[in-house]
Protein backbone atom coordinates (compact mmCIF):
# COMPACT_ATOMS: atom_id res chain seq x y z
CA UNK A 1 -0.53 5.17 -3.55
CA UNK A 2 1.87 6.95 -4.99
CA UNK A 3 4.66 4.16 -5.80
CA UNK A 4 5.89 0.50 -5.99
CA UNK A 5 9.70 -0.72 -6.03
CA UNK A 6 11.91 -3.05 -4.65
CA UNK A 7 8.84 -4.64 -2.48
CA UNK A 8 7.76 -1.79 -1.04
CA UNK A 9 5.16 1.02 -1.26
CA UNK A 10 5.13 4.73 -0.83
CA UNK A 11 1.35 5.51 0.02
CA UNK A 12 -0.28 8.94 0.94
CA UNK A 13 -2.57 9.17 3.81
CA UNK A 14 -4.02 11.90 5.91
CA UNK A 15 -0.49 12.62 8.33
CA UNK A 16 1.22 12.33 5.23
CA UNK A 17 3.43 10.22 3.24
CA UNK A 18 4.33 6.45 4.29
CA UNK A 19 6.65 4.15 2.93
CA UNK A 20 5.34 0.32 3.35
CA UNK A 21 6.29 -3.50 3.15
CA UNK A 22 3.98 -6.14 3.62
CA UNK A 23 3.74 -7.29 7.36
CA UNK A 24 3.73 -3.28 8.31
CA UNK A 25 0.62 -1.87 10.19
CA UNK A 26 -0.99 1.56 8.68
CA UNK A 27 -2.83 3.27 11.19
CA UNK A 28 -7.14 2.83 10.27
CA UNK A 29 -5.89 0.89 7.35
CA UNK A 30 -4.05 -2.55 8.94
CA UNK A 31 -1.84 -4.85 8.32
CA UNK A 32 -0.51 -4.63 4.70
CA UNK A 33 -1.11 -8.31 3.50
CA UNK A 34 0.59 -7.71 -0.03
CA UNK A 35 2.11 -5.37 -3.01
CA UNK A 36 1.19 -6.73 -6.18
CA UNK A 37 0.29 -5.32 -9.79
CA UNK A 38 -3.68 -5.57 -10.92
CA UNK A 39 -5.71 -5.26 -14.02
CA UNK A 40 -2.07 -3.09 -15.10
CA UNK A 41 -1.69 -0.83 -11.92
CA UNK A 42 -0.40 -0.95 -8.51
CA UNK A 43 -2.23 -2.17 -5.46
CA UNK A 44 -1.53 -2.56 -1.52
CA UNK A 45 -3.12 -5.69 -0.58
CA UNK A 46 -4.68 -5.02 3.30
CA UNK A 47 -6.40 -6.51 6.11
CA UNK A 48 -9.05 -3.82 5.17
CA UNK A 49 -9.11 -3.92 1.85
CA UNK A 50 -7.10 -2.25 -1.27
CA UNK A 51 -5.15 1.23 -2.17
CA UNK A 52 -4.78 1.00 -6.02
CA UNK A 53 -2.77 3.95 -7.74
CA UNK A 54 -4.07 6.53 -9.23
């Protein structure tokens, strides 16, 4: 992940960069359920599990 603003996500994945919301599908990854901060960093809540910043 490389950053969280106005709702939204820009994440880093193999093809390259995405920009995300929740309700969006990332391909392998699924359905992004939330974008919330954790434990003081950034995290993309999916249907698969978590992308936390670095």
């Amino acid at each position: 992940m490389r950053n969280a603003a106005n709702g939204g996500a820009l994440i880093e994945g193999r093809d390259g960069l995405y920009e995300v919301y929740p309700g969006d599908p990332i391909p392998g990854v699924g359905r992004v359920d939330a974008i919330r901060r954790q434990d003081g960093r950034w995290v993309v809540v999916t249907s698969k599990g978590l992308i936390v910043a670095r």
